[in-house]
N, C-alpha and C. Protein backbone atom coordinates (compact mmCIF):
# COMPACT_ATOMS: atom_id res chain seq x y z
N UNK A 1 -56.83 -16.78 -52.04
CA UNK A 1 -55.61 -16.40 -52.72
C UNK A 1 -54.43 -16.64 -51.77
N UNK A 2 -53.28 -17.53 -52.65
CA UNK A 2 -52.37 -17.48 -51.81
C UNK A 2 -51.30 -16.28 -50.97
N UNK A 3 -51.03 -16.17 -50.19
CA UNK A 3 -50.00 -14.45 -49.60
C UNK A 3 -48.89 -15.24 -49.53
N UNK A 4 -48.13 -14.28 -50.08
CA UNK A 4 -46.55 -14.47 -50.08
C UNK A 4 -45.88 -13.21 -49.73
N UNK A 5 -44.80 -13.50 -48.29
CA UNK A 5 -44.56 -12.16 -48.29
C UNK A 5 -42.76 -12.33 -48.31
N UNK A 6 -42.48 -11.86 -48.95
CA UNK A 6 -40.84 -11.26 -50.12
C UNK A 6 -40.13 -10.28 -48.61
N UNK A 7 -39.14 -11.34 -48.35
CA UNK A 7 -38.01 -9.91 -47.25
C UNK A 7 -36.87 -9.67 -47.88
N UNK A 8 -36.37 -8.59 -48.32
CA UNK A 8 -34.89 -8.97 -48.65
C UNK A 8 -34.63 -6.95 -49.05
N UNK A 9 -33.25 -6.98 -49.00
CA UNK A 9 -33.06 -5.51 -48.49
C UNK A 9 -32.69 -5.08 -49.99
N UNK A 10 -32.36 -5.81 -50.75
CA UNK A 10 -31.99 -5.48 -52.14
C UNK A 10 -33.78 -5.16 -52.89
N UNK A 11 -34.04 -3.77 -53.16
CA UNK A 11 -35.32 -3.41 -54.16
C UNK A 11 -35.49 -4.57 -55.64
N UNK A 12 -34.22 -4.64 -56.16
CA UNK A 12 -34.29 -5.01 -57.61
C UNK A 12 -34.44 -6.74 -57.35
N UNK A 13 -33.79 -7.68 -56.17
CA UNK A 13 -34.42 -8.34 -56.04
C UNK A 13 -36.18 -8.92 -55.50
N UNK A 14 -36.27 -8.14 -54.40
CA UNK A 14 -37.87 -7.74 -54.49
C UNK A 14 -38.69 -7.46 -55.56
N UNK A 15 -38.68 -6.76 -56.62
CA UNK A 15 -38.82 -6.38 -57.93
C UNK A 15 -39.28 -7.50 -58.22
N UNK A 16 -38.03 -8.49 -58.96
CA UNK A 16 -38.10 -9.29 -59.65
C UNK A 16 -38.77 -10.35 -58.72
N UNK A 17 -38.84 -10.96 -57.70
CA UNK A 17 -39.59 -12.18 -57.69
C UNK A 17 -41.10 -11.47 -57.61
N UNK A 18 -41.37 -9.92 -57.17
CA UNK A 18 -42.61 -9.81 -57.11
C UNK A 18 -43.06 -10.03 -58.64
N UNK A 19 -42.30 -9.24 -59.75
CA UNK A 19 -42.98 -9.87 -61.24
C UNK A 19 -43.26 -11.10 -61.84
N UNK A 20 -43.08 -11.97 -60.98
CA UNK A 20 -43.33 -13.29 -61.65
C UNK A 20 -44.15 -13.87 -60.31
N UNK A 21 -44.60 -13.51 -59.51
CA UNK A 21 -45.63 -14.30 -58.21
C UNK A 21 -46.50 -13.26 -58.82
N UNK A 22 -47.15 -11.79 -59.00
CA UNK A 22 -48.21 -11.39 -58.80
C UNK A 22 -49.15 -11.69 -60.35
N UNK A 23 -48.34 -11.91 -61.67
CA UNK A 23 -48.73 -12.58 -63.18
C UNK A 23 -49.66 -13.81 -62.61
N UNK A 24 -48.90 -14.37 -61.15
CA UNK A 24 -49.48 -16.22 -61.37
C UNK A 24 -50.43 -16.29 -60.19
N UNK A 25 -51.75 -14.62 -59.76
CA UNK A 25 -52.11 -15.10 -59.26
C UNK A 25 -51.96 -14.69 -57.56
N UNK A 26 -50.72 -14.55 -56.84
CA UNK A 26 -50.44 -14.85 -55.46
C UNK A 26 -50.73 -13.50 -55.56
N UNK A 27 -50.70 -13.19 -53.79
CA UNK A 27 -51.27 -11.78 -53.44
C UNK A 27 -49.79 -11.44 -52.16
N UNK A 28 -49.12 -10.77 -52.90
CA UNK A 28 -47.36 -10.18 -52.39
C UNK A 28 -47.35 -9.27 -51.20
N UNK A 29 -46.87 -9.41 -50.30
CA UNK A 29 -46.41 -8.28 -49.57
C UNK A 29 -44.77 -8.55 -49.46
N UNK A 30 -44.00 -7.04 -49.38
CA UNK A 30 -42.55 -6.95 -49.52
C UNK A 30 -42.23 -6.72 -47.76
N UNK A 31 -41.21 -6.59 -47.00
CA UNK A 31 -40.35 -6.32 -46.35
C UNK A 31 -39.08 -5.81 -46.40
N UNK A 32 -38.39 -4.69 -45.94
CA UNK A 32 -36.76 -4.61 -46.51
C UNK A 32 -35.97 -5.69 -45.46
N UNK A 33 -36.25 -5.72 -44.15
CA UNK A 33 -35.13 -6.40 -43.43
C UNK A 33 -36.06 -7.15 -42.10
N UNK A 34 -35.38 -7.62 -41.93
CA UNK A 34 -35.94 -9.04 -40.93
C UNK A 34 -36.61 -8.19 -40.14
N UNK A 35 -36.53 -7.27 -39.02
CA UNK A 35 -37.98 -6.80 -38.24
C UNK A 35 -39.03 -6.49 -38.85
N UNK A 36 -38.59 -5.40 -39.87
CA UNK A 36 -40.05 -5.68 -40.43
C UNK A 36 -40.63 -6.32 -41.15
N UNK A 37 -40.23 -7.33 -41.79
CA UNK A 37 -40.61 -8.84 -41.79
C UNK A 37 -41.34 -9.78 -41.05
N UNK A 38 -40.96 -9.51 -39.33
CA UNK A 38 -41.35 -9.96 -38.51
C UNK A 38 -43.12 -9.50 -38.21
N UNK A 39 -43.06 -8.16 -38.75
CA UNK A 39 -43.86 -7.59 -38.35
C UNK A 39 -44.68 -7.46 -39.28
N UNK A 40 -44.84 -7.73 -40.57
CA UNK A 40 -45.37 -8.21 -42.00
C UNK A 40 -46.04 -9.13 -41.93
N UNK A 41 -45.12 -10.24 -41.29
CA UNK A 41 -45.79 -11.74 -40.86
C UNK A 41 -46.47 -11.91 -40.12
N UNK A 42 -46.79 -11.20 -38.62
CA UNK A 42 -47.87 -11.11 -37.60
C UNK A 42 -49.25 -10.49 -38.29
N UNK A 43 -49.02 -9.17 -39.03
CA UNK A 43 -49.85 -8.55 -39.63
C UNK A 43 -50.92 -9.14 -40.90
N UNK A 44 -49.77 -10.24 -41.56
CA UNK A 44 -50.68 -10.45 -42.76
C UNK A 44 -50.95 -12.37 -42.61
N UNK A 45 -50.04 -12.99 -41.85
CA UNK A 45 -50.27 -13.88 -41.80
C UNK A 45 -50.05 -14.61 -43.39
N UNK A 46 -49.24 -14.53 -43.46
CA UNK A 46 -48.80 -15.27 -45.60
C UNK A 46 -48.51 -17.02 -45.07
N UNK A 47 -48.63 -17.35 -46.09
CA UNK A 47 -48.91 -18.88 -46.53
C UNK A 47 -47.14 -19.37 -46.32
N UNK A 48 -46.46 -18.42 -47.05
CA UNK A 48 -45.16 -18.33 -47.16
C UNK A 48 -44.22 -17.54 -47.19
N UNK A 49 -43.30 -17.12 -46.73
CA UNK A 49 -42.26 -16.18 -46.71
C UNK A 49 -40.77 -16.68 -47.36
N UNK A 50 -40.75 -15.39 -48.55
CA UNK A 50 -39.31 -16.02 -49.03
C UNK A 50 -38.70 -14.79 -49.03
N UNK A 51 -37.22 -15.40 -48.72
CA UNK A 51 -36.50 -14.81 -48.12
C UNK A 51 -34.93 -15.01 -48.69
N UNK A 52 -34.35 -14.18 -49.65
CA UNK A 52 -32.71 -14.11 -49.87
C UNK A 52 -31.84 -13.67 -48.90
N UNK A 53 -32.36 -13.45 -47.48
CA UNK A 53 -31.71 -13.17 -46.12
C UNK A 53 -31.26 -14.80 -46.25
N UNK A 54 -30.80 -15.11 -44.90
CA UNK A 54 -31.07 -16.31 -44.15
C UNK A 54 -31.78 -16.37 -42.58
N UNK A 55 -32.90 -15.79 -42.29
CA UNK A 55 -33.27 -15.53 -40.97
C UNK A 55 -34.55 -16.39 -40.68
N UNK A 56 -34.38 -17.19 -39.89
CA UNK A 56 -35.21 -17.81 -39.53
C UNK A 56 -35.69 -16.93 -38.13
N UNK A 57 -36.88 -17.68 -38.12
CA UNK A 57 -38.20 -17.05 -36.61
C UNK A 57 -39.14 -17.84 -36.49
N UNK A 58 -39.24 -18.22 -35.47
CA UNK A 58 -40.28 -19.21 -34.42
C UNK A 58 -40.71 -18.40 -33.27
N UNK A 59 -41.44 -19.32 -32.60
CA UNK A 59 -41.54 -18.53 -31.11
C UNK A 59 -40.80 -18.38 -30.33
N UNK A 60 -40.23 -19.64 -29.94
CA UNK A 60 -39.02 -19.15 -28.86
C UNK A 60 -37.48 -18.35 -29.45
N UNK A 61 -37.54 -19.47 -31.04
CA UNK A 61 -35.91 -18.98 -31.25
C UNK A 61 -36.09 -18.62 -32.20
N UNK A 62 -34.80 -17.39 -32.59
CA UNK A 62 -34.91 -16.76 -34.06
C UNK A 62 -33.15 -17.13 -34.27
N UNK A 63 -32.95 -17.46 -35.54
CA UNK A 63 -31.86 -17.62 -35.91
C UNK A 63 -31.10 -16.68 -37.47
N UNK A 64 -30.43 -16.02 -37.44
CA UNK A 64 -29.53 -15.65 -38.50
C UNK A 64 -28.30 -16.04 -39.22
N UNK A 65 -28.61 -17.03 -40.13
CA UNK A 65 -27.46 -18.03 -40.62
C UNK A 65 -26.50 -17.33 -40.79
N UNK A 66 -27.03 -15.85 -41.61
CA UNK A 66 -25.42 -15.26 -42.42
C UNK A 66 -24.78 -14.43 -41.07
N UNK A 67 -25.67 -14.09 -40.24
CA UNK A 67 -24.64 -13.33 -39.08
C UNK A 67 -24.04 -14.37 -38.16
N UNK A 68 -24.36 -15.61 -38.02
CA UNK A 68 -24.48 -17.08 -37.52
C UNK A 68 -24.79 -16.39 -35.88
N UNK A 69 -26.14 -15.95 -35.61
CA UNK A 69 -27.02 -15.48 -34.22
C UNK A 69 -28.02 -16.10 -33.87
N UNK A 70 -27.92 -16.78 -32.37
CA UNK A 70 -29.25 -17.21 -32.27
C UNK A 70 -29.39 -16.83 -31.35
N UNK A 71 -30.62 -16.39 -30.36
CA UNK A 71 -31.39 -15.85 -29.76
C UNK A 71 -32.47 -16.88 -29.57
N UNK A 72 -32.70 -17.20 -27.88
CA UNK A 72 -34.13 -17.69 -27.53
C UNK A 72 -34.63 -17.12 -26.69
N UNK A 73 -35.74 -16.77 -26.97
CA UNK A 73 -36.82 -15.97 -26.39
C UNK A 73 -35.85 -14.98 -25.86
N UNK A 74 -35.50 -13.78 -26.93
CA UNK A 74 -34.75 -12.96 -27.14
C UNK A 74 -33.41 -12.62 -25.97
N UNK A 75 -33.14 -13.92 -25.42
CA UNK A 75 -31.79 -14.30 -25.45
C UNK A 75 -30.48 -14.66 -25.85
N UNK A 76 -29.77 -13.93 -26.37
CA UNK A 76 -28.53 -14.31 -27.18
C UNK A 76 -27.65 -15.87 -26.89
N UNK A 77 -27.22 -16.57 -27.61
CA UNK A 77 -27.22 -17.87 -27.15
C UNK A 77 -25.81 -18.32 -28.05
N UNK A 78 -24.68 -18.43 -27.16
CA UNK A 78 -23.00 -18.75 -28.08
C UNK A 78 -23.19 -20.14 -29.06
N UNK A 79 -22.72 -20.47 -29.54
CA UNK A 79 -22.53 -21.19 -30.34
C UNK A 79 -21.47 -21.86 -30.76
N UNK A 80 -21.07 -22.93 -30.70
CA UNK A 80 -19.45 -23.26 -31.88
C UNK A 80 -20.10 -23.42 -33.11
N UNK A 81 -19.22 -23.57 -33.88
CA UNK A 81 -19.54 -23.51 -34.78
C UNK A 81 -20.31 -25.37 -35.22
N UNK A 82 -19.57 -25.78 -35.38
CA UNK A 82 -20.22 -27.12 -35.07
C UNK A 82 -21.81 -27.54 -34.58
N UNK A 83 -21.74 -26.64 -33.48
CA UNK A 83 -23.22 -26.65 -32.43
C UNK A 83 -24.07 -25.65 -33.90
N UNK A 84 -23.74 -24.71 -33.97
CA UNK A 84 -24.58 -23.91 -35.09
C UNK A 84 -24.64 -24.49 -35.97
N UNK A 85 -24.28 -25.38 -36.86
CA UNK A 85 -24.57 -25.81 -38.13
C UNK A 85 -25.62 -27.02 -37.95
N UNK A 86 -25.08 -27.90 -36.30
CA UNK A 86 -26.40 -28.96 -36.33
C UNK A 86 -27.63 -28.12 -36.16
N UNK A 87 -27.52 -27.32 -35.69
CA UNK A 87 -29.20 -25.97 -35.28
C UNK A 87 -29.78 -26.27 -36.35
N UNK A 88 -28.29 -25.41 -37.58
CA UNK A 88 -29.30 -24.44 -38.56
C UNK A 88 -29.56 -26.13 -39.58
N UNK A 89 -29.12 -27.34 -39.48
CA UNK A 89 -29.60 -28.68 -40.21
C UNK A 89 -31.13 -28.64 -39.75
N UNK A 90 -31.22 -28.55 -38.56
CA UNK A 90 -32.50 -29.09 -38.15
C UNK A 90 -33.53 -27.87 -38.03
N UNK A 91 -33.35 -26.55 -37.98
CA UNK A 91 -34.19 -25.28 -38.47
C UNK A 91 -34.89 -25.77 -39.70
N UNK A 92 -33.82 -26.02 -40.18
CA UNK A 92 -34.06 -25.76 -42.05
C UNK A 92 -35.19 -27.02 -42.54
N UNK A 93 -35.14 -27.94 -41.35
CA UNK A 93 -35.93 -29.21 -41.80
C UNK A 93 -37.03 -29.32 -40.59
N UNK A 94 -37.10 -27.77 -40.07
CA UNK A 94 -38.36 -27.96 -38.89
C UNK A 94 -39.63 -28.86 -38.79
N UNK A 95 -39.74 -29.75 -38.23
CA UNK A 95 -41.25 -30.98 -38.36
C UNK A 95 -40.53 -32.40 -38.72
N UNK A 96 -39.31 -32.40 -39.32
CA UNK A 96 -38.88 -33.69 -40.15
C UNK A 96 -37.88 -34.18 -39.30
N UNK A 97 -37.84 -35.22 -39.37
CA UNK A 97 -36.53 -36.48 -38.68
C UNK A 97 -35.47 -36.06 -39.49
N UNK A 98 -34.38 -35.97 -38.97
CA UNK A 98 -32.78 -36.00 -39.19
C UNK A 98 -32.21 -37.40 -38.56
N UNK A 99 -32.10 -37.93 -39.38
CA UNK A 99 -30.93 -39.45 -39.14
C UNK A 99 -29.70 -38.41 -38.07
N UNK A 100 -29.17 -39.39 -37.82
CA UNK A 100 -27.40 -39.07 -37.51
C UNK A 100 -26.66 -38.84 -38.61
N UNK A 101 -26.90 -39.83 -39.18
CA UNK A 101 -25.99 -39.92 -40.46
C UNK A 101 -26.68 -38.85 -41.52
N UNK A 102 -27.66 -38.06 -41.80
CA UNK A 102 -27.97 -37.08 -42.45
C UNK A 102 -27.39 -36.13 -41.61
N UNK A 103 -27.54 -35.62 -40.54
CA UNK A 103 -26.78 -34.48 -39.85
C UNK A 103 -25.60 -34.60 -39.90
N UNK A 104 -24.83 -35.87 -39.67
CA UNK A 104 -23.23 -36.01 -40.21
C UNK A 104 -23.14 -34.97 -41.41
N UNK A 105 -23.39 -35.48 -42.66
CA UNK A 105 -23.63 -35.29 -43.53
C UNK A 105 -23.70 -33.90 -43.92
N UNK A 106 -24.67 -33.69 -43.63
CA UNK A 106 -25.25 -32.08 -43.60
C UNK A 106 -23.67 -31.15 -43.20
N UNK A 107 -23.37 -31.55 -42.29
CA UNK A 107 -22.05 -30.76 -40.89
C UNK A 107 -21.02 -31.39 -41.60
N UNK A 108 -20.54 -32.59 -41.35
CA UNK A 108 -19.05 -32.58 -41.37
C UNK A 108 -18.77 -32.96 -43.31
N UNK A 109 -20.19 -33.39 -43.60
CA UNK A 109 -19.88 -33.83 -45.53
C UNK A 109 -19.22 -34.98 -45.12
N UNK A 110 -19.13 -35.68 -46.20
CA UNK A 110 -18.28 -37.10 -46.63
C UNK A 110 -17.10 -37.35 -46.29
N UNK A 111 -16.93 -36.37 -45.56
CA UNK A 111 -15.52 -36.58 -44.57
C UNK A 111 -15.01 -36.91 -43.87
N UNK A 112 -16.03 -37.19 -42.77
CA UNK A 112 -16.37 -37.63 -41.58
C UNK A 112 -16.18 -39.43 -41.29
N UNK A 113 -15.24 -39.65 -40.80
CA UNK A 113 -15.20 -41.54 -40.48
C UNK A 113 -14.81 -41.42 -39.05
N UNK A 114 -15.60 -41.00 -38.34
CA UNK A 114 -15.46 -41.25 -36.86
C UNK A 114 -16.82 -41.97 -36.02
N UNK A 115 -16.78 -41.54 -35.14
CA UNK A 115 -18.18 -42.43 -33.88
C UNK A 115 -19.18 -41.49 -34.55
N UNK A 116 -20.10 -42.25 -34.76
CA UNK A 116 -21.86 -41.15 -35.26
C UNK A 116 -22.35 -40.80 -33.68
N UNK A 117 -22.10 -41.01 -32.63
CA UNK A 117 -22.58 -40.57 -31.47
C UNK A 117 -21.91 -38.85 -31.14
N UNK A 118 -20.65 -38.68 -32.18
CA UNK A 118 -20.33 -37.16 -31.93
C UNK A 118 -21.75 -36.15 -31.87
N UNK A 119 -22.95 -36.55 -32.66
CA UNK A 119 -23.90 -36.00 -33.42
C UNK A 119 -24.78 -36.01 -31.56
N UNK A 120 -25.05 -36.75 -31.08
CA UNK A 120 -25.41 -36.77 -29.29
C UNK A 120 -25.16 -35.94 -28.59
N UNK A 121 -23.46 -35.84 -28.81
CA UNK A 121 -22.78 -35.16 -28.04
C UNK A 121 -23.05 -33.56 -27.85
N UNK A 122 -22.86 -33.52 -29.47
CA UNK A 122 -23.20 -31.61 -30.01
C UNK A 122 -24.74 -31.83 -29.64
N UNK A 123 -25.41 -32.61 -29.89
CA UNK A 123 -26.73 -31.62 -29.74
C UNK A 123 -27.15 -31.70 -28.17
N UNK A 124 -26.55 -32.27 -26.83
CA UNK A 124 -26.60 -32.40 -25.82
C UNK A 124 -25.74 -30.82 -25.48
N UNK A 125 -24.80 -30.38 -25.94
CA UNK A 125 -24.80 -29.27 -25.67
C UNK A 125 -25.28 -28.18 -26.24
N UNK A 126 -26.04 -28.59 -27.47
CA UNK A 126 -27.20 -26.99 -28.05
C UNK A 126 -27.98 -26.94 -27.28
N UNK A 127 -28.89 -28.48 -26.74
CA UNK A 127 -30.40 -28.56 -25.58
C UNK A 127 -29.72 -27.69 -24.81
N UNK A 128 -28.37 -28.09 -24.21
CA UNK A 128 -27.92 -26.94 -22.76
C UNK A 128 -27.72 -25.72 -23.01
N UNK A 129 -27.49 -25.48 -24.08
CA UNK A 129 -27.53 -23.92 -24.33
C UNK A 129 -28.53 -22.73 -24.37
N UNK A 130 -29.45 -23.68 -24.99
CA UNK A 130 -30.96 -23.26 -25.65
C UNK A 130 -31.57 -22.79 -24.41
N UNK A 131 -31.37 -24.17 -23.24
CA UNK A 131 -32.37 -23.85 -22.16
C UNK A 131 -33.70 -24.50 -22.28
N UNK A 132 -33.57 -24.87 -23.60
CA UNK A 132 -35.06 -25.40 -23.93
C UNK A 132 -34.80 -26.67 -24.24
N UNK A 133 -35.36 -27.62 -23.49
CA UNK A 133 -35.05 -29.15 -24.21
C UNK A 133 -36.16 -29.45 -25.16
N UNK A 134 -37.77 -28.51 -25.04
CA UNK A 134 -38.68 -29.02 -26.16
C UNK A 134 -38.19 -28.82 -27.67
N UNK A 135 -37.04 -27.62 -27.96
CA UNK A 135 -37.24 -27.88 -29.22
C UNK A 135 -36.28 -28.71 -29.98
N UNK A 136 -35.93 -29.31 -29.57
CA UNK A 136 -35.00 -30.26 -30.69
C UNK A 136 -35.34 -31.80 -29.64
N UNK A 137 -36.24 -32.40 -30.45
CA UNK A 137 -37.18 -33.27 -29.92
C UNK A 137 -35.85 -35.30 -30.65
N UNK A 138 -35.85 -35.53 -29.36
CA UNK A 138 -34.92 -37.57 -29.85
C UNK A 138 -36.54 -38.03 -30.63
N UNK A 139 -36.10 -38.77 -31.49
CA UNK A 139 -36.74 -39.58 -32.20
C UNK A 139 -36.25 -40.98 -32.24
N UNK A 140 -37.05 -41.42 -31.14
CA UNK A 140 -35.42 -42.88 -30.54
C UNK A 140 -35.94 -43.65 -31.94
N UNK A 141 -34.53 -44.38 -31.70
CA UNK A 141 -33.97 -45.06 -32.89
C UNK A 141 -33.95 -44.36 -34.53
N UNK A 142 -34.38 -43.31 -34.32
CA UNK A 142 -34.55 -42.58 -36.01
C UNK A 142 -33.40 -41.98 -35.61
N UNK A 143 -34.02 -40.68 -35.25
CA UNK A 143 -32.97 -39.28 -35.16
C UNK A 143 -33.38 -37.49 -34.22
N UNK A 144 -33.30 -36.82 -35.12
CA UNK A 144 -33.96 -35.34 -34.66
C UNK A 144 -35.49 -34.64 -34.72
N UNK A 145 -35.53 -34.10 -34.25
CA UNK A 145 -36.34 -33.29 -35.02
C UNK A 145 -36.18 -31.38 -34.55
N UNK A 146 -36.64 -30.43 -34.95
CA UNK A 146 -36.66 -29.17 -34.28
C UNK A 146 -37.95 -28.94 -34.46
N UNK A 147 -38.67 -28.89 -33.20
CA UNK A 147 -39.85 -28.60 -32.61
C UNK A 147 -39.97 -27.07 -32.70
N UNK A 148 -40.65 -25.81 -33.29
CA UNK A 148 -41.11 -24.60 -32.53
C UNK A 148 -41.71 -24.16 -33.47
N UNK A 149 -43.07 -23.26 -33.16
CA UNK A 149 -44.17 -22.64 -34.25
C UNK A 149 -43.63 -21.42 -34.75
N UNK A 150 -43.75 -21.23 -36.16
CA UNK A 150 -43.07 -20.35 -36.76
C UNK A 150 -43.86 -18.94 -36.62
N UNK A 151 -43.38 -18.14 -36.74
CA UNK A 151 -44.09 -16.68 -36.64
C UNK A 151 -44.89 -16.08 -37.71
């Protein structure tokens, strides 16, 4: 049976996606807020976690889109804003190649007519921030990737 485990601090949304996953089958566990979520997920080990937060968690780094926080290996870690949005592009697509021109994209939208090497630049200073150069892995001549095992 598949496990799905539901985080989100609102009951009536919990509610409702649990009534339509446990009809089809899946086997639910709830969370109200990201620790214990964290701690849901060590415990039950689910297939999938959905989530109307925005909080991502790996091993080294945990990220919070809506508070825009990242933390590695429970280090708090600044951000521009710029630098945070290429993160949270390549979080969101953890395992997969990011072009330049998709992270353009993603960050600046159709707006953007400048050097595609800006996209180098920012993520040469997230690696320096992070401390970690394994997780946001060059894919020469493609693009990105964000390397780290999820929790």
């Amino acid at each position: 049976m598949t496990k799905i485990l539901i985080v989100d601090d609102e009951p009536s949304i919990v509610n409702l996606v649990t009534a339509y996953l446990k009809p089809e089958g899946y086997e639910v566990y709830t969370a109200v807020d990201g620790p214990s979520g964290l701690k849901a997920a060590r415990a039950f080990k689910p297939d999938l976690v959905v989530s109307e937060t925005s909080m991502y968690s790996f091993r080294h780094l945990r990220m919070d889109a809506g508070a825009r926080t990242v933390t590695v290996d429970e280090n708090p870690i600044e951000l521009t804003a710029i630098e945070f949005d290429l993160l949270k592009a390549l979080v969101e697509n953890r395992g997969r190649v990011l072009s330049r021109e998709q992270l353009l994209e993603k960050v600046w939208g159709g707006e953007y007519f400048g050097e595609m090497r800006v996209v180098d630049v920012h993520l040469g200073h997230v690696r320096q921030k992070l401390g970690r150069e394994d997780l946001i892995v060059t894919v020469r001549g493609v693009g990105y990737r964000f390397e780290d095992q999820p929790l």
